[in-house]
PDB file of N, CA and C in Angstrom:
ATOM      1  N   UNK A   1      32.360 141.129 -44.359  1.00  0.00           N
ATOM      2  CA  UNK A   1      31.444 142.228 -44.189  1.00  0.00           C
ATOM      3  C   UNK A   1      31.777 143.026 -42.930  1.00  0.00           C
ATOM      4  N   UNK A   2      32.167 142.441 -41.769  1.00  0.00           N
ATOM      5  CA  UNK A   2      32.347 143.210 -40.762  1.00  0.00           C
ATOM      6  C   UNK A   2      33.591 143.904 -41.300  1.00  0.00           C
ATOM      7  N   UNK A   3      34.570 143.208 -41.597  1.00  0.00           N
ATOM      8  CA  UNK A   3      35.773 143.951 -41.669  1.00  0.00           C
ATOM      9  C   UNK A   3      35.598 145.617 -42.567  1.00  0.00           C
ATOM     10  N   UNK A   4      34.399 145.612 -43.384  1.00  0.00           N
ATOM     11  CA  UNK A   4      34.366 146.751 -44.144  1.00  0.00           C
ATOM     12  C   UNK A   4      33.664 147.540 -43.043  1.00  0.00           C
ATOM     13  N   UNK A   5      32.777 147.392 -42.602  1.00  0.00           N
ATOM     14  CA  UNK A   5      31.601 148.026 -41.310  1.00  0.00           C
ATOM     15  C   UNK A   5      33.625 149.012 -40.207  1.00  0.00           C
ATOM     16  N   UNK A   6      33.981 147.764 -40.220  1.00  0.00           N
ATOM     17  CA  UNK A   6      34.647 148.732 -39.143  1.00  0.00           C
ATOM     18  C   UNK A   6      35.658 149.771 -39.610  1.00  0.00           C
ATOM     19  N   UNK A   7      36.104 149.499 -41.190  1.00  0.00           N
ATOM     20  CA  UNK A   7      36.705 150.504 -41.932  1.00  0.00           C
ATOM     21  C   UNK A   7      35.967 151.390 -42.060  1.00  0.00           C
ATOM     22  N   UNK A   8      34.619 151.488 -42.010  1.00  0.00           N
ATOM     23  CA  UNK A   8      33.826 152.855 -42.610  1.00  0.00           C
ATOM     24  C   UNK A   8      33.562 153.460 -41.255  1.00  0.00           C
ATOM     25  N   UNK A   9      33.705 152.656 -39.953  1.00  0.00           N
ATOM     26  CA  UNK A   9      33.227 153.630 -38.783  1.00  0.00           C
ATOM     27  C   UNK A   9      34.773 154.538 -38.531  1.00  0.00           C
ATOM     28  N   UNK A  10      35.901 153.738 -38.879  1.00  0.00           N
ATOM     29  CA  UNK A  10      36.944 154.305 -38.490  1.00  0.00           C
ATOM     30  C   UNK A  10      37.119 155.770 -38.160  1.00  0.00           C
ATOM     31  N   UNK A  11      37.519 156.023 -37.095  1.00  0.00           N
ATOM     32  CA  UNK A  11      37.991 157.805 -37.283  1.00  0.00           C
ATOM     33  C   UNK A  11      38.673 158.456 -38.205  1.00  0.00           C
ATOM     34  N   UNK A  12      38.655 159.207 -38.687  1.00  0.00           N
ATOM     35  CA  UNK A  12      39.977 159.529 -40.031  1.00  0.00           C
ATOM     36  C   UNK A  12      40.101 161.291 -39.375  1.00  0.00           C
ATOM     37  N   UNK A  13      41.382 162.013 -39.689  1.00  0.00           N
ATOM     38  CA  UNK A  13      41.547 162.993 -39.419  1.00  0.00           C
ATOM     39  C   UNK A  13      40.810 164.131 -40.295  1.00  0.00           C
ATOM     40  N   UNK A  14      40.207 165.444 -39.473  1.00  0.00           N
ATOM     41  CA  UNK A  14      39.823 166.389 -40.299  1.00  0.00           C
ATOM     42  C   UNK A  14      41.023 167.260 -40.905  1.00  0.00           C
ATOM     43  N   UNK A  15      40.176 167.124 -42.225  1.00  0.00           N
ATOM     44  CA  UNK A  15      41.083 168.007 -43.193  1.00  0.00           C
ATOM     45  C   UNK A  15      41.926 168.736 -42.682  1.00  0.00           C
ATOM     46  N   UNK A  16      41.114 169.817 -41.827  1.00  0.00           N
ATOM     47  CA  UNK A  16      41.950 170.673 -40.820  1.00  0.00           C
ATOM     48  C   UNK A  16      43.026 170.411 -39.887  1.00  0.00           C
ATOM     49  N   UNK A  17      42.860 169.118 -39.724  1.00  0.00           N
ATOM     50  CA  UNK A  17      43.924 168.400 -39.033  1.00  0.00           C
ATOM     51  C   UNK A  17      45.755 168.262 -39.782  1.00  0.00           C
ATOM     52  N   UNK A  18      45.055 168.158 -40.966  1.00  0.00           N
ATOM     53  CA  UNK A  18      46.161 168.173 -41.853  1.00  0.00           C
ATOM     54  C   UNK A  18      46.709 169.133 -42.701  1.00  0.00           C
ATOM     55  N   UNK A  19      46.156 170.058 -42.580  1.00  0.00           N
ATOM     56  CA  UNK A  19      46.795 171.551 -42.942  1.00  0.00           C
ATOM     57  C   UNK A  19      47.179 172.146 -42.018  1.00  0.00           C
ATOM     58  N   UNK A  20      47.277 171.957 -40.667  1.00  0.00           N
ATOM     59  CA  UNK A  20      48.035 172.442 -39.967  1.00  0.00           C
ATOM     60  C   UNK A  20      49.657 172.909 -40.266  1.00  0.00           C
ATOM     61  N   UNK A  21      50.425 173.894 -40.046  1.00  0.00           N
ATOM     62  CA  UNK A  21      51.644 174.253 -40.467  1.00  0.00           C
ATOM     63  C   UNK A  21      52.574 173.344 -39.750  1.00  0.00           C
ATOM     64  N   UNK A  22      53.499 173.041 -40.424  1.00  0.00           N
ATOM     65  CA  UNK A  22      54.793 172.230 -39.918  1.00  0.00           C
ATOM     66  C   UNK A  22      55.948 172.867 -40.020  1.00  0.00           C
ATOM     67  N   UNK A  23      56.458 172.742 -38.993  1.00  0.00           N
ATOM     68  CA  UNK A  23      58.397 173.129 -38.583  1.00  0.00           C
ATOM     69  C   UNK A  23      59.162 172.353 -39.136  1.00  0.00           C
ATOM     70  N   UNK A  24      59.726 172.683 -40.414  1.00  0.00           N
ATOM     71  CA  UNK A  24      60.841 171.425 -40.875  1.00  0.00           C
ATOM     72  C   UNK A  24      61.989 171.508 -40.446  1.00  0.00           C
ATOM     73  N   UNK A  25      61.847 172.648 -39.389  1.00  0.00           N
ATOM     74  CA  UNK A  25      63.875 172.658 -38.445  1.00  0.00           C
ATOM     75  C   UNK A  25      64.204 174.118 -39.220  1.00  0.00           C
ATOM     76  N   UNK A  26      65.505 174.221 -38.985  1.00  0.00           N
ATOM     77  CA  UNK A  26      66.224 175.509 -38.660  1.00  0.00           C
ATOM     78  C   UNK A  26      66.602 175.681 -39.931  1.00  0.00           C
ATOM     79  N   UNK A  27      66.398 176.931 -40.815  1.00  0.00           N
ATOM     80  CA  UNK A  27      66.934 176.900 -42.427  1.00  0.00           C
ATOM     81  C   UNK A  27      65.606 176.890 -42.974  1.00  0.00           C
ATOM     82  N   UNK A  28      64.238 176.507 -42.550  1.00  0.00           N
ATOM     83  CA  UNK A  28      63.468 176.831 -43.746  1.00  0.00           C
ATOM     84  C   UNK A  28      62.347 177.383 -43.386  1.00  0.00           C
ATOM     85  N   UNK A  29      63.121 178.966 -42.866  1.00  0.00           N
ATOM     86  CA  UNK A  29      61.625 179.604 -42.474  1.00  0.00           C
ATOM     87  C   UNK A  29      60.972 180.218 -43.705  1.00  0.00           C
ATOM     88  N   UNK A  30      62.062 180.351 -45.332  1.00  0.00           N
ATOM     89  CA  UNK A  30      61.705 181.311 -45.909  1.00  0.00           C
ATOM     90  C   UNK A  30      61.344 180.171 -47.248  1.00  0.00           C
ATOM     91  N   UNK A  31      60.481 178.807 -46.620  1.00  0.00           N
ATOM     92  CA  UNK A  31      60.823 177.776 -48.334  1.00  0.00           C
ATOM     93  C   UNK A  31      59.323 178.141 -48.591  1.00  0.00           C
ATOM     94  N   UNK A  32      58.360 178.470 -48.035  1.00  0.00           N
ATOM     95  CA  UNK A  32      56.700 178.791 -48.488  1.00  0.00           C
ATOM     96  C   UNK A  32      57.362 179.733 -49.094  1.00  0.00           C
ATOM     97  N   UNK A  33      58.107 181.063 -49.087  1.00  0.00           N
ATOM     98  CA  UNK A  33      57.971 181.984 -50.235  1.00  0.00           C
ATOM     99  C   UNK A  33      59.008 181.645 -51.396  1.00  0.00           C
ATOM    100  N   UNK A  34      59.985 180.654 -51.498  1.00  0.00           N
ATOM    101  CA  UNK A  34      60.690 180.350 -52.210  1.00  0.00           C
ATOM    102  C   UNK A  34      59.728 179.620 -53.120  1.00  0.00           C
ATOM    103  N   UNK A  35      59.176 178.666 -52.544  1.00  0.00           N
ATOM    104  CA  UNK A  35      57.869 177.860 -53.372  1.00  0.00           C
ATOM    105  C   UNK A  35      56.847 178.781 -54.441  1.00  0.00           C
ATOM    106  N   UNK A  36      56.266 180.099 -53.028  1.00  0.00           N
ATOM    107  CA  UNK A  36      55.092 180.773 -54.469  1.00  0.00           C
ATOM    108  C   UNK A  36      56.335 181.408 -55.315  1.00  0.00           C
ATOM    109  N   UNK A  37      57.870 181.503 -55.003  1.00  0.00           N
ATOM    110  CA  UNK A  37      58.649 182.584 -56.096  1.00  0.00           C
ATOM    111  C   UNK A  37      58.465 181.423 -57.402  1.00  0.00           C
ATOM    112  N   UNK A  38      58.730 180.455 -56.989  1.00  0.00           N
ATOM    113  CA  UNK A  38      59.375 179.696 -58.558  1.00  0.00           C
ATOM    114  C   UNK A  38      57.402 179.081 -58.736  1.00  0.00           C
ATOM    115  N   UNK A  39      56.617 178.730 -57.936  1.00  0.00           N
ATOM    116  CA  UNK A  39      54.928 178.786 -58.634  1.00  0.00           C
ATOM    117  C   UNK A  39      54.655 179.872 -59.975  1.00  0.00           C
ATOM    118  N   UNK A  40      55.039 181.122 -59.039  1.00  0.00           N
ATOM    119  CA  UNK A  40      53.770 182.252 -59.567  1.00  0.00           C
ATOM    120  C   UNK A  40      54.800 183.068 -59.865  1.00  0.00           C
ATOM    121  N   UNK A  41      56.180 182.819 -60.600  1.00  0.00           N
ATOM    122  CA  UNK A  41      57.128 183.610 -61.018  1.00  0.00           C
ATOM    123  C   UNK A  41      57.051 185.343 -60.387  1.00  0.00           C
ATOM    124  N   UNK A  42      57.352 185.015 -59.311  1.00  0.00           N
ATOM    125  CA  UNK A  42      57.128 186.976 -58.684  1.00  0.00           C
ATOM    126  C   UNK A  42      58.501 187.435 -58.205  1.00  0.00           C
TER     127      UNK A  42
END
């Protein structure tokens, strides 16, 4: 029982935390629009 008590107090990251944008290095400044090209065929 405790062991669940301290899983549910745990901190967990806000959503927002995890949509933050990421740098995957040098070469893929242009893969978000390569992504919506082949998504949303434009």
């Amino acid at each position: 029982m405790e062991k669940l008590r301290s899983e549910l107090r745990r901190k967990r990251p806000k959503f927002t935390s995890l949509a933050r944008p990421t740098h995957w290095g040098k070469g893929t400044e242009h893969v978000s629009e390569e992504i919506d090209s082949i998504l949303y065929h434009t």
